[in-house]
PDB file of N, CA and C in Angstrom:
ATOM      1  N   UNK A   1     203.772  89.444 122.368  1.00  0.00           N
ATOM      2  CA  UNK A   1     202.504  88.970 122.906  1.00  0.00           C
ATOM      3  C   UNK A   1     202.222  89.635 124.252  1.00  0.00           C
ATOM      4  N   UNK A   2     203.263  89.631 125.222  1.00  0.00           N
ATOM      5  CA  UNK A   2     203.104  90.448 126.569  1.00  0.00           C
ATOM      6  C   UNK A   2     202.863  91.831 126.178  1.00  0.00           C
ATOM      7  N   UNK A   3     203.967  92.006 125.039  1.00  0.00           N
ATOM      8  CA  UNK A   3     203.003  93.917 124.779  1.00  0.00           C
ATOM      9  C   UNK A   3     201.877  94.328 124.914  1.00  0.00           C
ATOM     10  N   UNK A   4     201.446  92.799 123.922  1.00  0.00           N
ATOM     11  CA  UNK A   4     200.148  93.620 123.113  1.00  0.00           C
ATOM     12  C   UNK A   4     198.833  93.132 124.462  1.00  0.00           C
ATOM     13  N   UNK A   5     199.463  92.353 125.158  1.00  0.00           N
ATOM     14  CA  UNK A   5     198.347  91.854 126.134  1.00  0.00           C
ATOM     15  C   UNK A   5     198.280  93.446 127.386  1.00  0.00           C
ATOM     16  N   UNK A   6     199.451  93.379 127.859  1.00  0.00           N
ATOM     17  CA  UNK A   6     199.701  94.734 128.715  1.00  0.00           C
ATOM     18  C   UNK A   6     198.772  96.017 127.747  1.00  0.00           C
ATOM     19  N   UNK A   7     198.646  96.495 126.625  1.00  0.00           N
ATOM     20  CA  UNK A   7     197.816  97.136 126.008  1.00  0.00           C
ATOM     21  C   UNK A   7     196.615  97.350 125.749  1.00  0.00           C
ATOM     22  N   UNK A   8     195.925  95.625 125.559  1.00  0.00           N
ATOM     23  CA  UNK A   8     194.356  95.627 125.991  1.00  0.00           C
ATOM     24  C   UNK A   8     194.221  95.995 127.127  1.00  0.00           C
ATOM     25  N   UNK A   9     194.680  95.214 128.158  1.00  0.00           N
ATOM     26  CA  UNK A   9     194.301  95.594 129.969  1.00  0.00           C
ATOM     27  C   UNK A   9     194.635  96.683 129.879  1.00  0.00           C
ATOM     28  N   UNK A  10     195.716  98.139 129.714  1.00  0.00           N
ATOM     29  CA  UNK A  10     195.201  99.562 129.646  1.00  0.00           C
ATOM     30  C   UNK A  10     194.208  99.735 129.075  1.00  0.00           C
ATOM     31  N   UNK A  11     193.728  99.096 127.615  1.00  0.00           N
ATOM     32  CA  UNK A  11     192.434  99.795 127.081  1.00  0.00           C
ATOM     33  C   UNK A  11     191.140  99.664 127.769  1.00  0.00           C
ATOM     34  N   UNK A  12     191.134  98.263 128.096  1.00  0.00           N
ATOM     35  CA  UNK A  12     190.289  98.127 129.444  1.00  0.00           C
ATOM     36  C   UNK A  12     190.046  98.669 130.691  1.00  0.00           C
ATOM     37  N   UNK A  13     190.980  99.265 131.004  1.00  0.00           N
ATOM     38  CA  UNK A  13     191.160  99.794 132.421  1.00  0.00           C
ATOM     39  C   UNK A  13     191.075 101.655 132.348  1.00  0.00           C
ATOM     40  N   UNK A  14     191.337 101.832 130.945  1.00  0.00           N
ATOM     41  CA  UNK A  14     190.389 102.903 130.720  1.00  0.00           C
ATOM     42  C   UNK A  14     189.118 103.953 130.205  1.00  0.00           C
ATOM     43  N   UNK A  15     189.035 102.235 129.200  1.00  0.00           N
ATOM     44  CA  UNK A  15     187.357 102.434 129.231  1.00  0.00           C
ATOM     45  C   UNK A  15     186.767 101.961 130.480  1.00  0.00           C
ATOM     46  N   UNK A  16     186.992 101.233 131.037  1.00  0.00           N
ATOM     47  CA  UNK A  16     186.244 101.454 132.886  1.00  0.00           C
ATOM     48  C   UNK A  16     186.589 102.900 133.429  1.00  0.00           C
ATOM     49  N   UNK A  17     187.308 103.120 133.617  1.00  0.00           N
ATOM     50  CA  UNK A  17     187.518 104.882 133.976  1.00  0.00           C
ATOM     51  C   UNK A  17     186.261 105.665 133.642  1.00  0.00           C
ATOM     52  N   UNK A  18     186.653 105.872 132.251  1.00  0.00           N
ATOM     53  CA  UNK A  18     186.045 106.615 131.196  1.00  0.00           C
ATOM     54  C   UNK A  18     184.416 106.437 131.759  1.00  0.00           C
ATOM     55  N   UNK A  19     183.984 105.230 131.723  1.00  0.00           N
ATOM     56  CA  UNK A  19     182.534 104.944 131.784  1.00  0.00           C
ATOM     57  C   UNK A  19     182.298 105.848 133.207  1.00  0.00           C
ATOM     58  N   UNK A  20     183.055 105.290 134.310  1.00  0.00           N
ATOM     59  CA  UNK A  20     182.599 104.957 135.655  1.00  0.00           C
ATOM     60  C   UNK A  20     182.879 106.788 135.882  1.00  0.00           C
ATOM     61  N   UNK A  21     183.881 108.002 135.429  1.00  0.00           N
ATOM     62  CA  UNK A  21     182.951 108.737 135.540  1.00  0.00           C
ATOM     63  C   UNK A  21     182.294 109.582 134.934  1.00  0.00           C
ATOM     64  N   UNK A  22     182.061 109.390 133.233  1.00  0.00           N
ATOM     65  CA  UNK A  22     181.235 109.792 132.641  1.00  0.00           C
ATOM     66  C   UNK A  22     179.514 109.649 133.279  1.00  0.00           C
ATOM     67  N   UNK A  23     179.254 108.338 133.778  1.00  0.00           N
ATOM     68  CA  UNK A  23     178.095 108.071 134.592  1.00  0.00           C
ATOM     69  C   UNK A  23     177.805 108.615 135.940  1.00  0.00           C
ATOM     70  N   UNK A  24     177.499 109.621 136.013  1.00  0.00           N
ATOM     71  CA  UNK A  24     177.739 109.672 137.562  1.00  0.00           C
ATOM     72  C   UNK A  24     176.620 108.908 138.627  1.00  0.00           C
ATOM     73  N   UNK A  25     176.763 108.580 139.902  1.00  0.00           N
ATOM     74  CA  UNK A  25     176.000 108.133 140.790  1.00  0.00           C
ATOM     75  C   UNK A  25     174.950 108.772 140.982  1.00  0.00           C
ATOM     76  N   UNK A  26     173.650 108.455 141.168  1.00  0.00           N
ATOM     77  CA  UNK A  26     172.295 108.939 141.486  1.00  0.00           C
ATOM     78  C   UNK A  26     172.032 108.835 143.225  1.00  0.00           C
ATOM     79  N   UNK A  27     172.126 109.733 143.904  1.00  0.00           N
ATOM     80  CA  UNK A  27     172.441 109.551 144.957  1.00  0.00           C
ATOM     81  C   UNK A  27     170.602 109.809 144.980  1.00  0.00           C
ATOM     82  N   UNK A  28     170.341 108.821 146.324  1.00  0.00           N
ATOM     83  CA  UNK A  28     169.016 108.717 146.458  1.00  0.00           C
ATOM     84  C   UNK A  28     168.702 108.500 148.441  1.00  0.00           C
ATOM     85  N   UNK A  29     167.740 109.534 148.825  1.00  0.00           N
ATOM     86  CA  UNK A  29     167.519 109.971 150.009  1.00  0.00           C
ATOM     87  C   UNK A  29     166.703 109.000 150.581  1.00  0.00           C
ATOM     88  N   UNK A  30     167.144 107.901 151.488  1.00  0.00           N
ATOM     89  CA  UNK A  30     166.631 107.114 152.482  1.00  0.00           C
ATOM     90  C   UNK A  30     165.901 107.699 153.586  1.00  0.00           C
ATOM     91  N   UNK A  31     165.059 107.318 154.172  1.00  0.00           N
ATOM     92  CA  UNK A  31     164.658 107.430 155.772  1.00  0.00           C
ATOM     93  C   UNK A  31     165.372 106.389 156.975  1.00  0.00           C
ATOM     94  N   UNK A  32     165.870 106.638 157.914  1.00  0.00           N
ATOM     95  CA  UNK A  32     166.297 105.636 159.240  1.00  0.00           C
ATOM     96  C   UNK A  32     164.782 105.267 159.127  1.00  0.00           C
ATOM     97  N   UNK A  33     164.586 104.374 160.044  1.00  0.00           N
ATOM     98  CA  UNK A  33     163.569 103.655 160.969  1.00  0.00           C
ATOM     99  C   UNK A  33     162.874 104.635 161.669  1.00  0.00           C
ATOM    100  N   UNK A  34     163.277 105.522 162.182  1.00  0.00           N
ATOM    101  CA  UNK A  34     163.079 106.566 163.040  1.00  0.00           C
ATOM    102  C   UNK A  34     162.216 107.350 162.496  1.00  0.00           C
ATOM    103  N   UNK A  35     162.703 108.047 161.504  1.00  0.00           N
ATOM    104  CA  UNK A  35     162.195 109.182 160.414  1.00  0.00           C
ATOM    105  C   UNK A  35     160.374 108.688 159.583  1.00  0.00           C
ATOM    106  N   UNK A  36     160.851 107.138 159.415  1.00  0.00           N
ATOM    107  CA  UNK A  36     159.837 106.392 158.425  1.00  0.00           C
ATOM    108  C   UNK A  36     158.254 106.669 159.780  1.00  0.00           C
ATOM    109  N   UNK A  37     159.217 106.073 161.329  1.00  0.00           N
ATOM    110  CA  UNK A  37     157.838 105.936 162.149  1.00  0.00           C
ATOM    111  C   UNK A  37     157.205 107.302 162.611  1.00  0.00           C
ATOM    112  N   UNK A  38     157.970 108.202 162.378  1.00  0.00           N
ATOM    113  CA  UNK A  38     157.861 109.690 162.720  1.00  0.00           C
ATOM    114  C   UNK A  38     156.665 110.146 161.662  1.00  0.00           C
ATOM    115  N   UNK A  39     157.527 109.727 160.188  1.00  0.00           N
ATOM    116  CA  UNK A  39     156.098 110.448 159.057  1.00  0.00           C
ATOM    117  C   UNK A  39     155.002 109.530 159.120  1.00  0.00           C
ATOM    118  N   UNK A  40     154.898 108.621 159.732  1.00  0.00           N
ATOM    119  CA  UNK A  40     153.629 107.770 158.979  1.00  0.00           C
ATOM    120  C   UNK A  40     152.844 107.979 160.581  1.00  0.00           C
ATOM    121  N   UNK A  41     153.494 108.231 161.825  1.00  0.00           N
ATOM    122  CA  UNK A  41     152.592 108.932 162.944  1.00  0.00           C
ATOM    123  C   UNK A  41     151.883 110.425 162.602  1.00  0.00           C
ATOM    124  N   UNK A  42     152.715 110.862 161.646  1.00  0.00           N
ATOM    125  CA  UNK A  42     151.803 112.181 161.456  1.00  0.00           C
ATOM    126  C   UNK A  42     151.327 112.458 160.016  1.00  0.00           C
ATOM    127  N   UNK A  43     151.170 111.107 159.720  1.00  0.00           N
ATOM    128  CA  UNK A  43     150.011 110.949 158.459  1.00  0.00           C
ATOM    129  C   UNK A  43     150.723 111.098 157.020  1.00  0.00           C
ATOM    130  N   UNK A  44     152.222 111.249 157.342  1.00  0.00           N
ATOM    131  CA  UNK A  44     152.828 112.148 155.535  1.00  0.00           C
ATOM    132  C   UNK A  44     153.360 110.995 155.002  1.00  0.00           C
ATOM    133  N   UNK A  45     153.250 109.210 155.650  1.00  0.00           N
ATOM    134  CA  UNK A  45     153.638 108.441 154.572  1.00  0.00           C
ATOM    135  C   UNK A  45     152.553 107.136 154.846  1.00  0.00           C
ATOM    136  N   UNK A  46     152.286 106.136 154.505  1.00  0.00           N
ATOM    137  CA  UNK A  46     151.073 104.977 154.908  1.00  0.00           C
ATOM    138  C   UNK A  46     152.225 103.704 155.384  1.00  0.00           C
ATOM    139  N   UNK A  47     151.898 102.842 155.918  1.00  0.00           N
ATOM    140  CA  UNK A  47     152.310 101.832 156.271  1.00  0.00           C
ATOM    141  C   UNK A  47     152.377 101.045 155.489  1.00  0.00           C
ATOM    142  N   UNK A  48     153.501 100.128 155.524  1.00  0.00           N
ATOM    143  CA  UNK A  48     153.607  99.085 154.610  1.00  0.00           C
ATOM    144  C   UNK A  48     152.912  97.776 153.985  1.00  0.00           C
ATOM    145  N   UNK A  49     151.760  97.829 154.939  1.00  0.00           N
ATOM    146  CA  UNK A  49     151.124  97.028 155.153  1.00  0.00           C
ATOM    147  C   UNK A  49     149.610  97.431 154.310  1.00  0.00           C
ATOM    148  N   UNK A  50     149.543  98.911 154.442  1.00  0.00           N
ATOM    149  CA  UNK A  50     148.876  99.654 153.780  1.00  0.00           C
ATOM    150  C   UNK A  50     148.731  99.361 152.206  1.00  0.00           C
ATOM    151  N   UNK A  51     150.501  99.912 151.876  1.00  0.00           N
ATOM    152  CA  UNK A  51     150.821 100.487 150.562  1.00  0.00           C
ATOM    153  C   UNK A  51     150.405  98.653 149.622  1.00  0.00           C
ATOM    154  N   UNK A  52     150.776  98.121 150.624  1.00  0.00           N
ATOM    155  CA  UNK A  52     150.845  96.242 150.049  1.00  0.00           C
ATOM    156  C   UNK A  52     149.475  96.473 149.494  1.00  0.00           C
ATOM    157  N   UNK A  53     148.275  96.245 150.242  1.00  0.00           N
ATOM    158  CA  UNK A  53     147.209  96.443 150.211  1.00  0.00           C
ATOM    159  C   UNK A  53     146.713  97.325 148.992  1.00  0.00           C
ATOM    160  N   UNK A  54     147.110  98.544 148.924  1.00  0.00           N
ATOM    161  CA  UNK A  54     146.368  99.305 148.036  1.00  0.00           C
ATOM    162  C   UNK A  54     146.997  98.921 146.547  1.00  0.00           C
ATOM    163  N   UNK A  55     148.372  98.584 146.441  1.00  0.00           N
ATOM    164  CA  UNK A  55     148.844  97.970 145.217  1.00  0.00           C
ATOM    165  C   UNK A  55     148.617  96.244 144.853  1.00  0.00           C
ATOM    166  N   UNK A  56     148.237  95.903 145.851  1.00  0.00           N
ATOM    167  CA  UNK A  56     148.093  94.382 145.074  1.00  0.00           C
ATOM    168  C   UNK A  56     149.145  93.344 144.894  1.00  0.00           C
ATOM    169  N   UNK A  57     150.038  94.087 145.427  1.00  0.00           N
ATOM    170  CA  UNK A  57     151.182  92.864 144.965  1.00  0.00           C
ATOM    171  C   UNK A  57     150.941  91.676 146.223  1.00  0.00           C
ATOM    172  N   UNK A  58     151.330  90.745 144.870  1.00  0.00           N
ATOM    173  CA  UNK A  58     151.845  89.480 145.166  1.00  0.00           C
ATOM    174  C   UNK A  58     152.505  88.491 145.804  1.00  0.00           C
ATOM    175  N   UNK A  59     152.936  87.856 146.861  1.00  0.00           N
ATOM    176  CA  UNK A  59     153.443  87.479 147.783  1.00  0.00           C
ATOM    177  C   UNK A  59     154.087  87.864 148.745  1.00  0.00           C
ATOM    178  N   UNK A  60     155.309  87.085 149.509  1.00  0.00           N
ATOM    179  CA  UNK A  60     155.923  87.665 151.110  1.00  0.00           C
ATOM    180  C   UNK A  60     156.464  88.877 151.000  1.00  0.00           C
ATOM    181  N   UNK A  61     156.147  89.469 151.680  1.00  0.00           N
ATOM    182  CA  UNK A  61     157.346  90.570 151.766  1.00  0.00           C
ATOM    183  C   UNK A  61     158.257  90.435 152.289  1.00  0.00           C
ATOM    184  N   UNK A  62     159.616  90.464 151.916  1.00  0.00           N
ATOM    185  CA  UNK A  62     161.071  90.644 153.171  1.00  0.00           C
ATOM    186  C   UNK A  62     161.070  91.886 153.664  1.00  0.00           C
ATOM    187  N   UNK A  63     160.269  92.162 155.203  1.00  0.00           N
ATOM    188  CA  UNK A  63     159.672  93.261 155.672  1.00  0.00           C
ATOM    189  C   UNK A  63     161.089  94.092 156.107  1.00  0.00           C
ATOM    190  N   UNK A  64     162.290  92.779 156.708  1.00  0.00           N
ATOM    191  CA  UNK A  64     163.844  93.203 157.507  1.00  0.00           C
ATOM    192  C   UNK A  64     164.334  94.131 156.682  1.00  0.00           C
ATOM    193  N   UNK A  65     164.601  94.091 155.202  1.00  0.00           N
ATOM    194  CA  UNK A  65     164.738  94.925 153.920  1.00  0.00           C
ATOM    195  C   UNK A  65     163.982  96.258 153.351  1.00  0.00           C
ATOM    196  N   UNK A  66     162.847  96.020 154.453  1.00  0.00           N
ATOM    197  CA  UNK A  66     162.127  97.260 154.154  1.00  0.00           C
ATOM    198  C   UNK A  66     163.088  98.743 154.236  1.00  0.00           C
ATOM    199  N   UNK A  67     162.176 100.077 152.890  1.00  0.00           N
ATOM    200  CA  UNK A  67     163.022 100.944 153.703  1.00  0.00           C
ATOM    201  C   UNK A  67     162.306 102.194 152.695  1.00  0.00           C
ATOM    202  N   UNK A  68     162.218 103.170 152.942  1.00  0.00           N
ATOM    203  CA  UNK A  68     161.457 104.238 152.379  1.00  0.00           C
ATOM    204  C   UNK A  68     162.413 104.933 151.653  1.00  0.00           C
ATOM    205  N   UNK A  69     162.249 105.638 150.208  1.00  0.00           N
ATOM    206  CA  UNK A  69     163.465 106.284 149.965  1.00  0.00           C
ATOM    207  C   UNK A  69     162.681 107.293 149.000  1.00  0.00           C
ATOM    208  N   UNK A  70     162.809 108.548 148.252  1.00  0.00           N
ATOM    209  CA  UNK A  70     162.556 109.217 147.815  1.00  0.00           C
ATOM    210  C   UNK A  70     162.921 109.505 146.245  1.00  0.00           C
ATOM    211  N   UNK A  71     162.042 109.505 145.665  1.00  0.00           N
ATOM    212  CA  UNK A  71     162.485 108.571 144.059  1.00  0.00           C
ATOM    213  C   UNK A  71     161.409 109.585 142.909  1.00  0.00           C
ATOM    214  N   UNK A  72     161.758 110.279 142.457  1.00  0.00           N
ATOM    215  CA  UNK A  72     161.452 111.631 141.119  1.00  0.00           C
ATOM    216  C   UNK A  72     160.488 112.056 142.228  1.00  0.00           C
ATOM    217  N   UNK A  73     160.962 112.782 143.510  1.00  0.00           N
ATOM    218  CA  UNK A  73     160.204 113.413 143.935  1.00  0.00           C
ATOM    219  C   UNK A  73     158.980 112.918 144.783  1.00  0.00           C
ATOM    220  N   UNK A  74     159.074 111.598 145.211  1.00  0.00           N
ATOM    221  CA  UNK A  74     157.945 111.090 146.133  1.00  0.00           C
ATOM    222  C   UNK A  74     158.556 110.134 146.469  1.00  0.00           C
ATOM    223  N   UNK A  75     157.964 109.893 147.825  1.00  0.00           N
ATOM    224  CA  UNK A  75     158.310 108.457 148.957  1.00  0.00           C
ATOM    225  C   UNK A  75     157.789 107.342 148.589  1.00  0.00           C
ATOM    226  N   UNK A  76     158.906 106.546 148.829  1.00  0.00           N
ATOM    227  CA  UNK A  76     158.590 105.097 148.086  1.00  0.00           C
ATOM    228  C   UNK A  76     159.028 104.129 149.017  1.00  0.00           C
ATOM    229  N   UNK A  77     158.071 102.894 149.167  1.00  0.00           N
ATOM    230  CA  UNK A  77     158.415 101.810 149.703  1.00  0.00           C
ATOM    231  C   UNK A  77     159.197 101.237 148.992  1.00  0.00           C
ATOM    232  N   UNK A  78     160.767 100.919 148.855  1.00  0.00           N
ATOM    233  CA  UNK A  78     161.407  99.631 148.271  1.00  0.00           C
ATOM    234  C   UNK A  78     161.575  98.584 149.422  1.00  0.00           C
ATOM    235  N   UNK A  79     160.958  96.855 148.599  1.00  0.00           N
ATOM    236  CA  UNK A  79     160.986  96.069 149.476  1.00  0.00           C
ATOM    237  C   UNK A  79     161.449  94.764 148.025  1.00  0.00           C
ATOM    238  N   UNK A  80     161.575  93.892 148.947  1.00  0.00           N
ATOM    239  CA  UNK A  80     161.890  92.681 147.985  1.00  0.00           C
ATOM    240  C   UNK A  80     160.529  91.507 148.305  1.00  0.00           C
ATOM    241  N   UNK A  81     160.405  91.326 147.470  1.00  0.00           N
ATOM    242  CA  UNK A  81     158.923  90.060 147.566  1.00  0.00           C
ATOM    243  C   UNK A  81     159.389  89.035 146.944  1.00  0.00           C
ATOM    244  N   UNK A  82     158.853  87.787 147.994  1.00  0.00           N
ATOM    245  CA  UNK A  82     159.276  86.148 147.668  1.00  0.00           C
ATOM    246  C   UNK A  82     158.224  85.997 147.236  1.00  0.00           C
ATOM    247  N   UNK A  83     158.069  85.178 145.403  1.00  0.00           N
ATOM    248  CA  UNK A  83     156.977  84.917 145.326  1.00  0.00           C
ATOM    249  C   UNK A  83     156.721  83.451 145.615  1.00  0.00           C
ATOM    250  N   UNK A  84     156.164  82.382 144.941  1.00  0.00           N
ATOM    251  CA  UNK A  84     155.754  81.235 145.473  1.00  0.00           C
ATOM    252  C   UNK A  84     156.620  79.957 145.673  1.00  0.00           C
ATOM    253  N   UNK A  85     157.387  80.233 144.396  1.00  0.00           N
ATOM    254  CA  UNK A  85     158.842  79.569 143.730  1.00  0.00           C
ATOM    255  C   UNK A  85     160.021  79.545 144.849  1.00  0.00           C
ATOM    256  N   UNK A  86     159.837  80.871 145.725  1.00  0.00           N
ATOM    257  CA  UNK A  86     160.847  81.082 146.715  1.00  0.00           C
ATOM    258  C   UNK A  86     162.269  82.421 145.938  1.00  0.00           C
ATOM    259  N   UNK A  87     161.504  82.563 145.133  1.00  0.00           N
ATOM    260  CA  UNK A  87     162.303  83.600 144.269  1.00  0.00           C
ATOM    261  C   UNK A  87     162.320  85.508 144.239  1.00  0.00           C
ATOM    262  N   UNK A  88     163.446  86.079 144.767  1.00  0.00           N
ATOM    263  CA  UNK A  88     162.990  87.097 145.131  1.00  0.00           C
ATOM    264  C   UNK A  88     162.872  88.285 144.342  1.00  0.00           C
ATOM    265  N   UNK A  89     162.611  89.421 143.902  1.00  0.00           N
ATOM    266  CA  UNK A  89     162.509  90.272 143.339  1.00  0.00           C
ATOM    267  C   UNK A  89     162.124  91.653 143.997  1.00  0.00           C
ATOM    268  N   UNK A  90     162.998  92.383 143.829  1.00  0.00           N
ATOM    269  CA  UNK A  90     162.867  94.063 144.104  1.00  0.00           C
ATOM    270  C   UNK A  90     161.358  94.772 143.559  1.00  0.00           C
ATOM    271  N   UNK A  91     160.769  95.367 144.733  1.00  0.00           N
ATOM    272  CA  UNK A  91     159.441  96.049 144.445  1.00  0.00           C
ATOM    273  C   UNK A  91     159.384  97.453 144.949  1.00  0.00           C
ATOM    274  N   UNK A  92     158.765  98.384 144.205  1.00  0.00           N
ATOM    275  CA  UNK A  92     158.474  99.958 144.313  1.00  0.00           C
ATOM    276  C   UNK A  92     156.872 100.150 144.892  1.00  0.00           C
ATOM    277  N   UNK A  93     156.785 100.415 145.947  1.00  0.00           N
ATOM    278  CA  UNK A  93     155.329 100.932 146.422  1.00  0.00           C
ATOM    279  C   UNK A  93     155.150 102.634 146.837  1.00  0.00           C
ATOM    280  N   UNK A  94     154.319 102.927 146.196  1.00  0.00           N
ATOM    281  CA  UNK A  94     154.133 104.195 146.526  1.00  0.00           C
ATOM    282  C   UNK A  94     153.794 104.452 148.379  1.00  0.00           C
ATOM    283  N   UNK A  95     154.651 105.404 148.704  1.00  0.00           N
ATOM    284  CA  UNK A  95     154.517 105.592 150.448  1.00  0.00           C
ATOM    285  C   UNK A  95     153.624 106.782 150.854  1.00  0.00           C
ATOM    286  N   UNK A  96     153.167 107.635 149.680  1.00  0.00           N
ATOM    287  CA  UNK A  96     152.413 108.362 150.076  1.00  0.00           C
ATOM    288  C   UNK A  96     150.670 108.206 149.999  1.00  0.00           C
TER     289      UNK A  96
END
């Protein structure tokens, strides 16, 4: 019984292997704070307040979470929005 148990947990432990690096990581290009107030002073991204606006979405924003990142080639607001429930969910706004 200890054999055969010691045998699953290898099979397990190398199909996690196997997966983790057959998949590789999608490494994805953030802006600091710095960078974000730099492009949107010289017009190459809109404000968040903006992008809210022109998309329509739906309740609070968790603004602290804000953060610009670059996603198939264009700047993107990712933010998380509380909707009424108090429930949060991850949102994509276009930054350009």
């Amino acid at each position: 019984m200890k054999q055969k148990l010691t045998l699953v947990a290898a099979g397990v432990l190398t199909l996690g292997l196997a997966f983790g690096v057959a998949a590789p990581a999608v490494a994805q290009e953030c802006l600091s704070k710095r960078e974000i107030q730099q492009m949107i002073d010289n017009g190459e991204l809109v404000q968040l307040s903006q992008a809210i606006a022109q998309s329509g979405v739906d309740g609070k924003i968790i603004s602290s979470q804000a953060r610009v990142c670059m996603v198939g080639g264009q700047w993107e607001w990712q933010v998380n929005v509380m909707d009424e429930y108090g429930e949060s969910k991850p949102v994509s706004l276009p930054a350009q």
